[in-house]
Protein backbone atom coordinates (compact mmCIF):
# COMPACT_ATOMS: atom_id res chain seq x y z
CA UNK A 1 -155.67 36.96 -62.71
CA UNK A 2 -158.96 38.27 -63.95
CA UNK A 3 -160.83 41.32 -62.22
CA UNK A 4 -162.98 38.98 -60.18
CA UNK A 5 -159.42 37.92 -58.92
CA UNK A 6 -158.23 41.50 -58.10
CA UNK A 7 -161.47 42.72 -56.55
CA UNK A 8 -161.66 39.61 -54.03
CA UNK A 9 -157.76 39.88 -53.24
CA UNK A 10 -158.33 44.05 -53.04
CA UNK A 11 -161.92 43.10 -50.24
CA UNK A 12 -159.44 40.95 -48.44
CA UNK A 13 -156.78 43.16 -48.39
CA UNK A 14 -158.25 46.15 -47.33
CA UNK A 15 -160.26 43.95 -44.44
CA UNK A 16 -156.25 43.20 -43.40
CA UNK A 17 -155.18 46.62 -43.71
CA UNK A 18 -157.95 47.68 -41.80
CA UNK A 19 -156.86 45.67 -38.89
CA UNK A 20 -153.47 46.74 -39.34
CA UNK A 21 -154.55 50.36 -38.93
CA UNK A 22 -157.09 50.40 -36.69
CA UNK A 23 -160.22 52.86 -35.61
CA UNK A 24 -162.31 55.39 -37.46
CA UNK A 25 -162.63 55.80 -41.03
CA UNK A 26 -164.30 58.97 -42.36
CA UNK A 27 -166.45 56.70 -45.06
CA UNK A 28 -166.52 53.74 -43.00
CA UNK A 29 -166.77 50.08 -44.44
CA UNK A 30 -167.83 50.89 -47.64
CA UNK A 31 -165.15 53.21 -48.54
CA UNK A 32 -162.22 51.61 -46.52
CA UNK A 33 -163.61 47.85 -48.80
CA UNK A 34 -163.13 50.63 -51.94
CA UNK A 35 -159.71 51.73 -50.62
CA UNK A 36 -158.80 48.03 -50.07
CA UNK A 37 -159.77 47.07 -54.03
CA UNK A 38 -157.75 50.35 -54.96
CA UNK A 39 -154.80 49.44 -53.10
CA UNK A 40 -154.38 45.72 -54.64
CA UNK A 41 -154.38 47.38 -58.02
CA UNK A 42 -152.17 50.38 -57.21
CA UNK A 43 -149.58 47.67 -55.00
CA UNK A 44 -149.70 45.31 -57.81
CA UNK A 45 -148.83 47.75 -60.52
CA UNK A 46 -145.89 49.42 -58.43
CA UNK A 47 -144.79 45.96 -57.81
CA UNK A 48 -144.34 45.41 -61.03
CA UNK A 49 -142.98 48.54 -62.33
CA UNK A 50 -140.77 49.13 -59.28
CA UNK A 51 -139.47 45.71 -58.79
CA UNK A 52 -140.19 44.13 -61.92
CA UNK A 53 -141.95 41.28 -60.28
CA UNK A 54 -145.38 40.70 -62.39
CA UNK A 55 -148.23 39.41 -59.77
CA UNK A 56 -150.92 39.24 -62.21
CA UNK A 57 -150.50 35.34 -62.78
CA UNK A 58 -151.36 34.12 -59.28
CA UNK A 59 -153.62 34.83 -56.72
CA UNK A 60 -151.70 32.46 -53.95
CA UNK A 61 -148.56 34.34 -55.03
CA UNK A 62 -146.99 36.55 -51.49
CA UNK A 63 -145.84 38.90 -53.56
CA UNK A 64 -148.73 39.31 -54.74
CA UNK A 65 -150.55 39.40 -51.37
CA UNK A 66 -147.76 41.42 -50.28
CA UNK A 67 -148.18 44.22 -52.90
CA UNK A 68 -152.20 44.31 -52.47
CA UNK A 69 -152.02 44.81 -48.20
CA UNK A 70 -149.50 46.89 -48.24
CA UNK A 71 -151.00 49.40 -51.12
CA UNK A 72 -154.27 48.96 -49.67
CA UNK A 73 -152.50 50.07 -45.90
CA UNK A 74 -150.86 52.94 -47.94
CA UNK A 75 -153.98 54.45 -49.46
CA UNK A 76 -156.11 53.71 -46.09
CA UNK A 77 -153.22 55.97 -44.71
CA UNK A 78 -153.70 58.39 -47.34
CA UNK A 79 -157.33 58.86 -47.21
CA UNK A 80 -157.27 59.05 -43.10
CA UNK A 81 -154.47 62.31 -44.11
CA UNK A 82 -156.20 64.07 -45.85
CA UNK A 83 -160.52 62.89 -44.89
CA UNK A 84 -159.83 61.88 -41.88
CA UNK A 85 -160.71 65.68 -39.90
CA UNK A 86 -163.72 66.39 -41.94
CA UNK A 87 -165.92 64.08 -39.54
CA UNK A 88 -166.47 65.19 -36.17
């Protein structure tokens, strides 16, 4: 997959983790569509360090889907720890 790939799959992935985790985010749609492109690249490198399953050859792939939602949910989780206070 080229970078076009990854930052499409990361947009759609942090829309999904968004609605997974719902309400306020301190840098609202922007940031939370940044967290989202951050989290497909961080999910899809664990995945294949951690499990040895390599999900840069297709987009349609679940694992690959898997890997992007779920590191996009983890750093949306992240950023609400340790932002999420400083907005009042």
């Amino acid at each position: 997959m080229g970078i076009v790939s990854w930052i499409i799959l990361g947009l759609i992935a942090g829309a999904i983790a968004k609605i997974l985790l719902p309400g306020r985010d301190p840098g609202g749609f922007v940031v939370t569509t940044l967290i989202g492109i951050a989290g497909s690249f961080v999910g899809g490198w664990l995945s294949s360090t951690f499990l040895h399953h390599s999900v840069a050859k297709h987009f349609w792939d679940p694992a690959t889907w898997g890997s992007a939602i779920v590191g996009a949910f983890v750093l949306l989780v992240l950023y609400r720890i340790f932002f999420g206070n400083s907005r009042n």
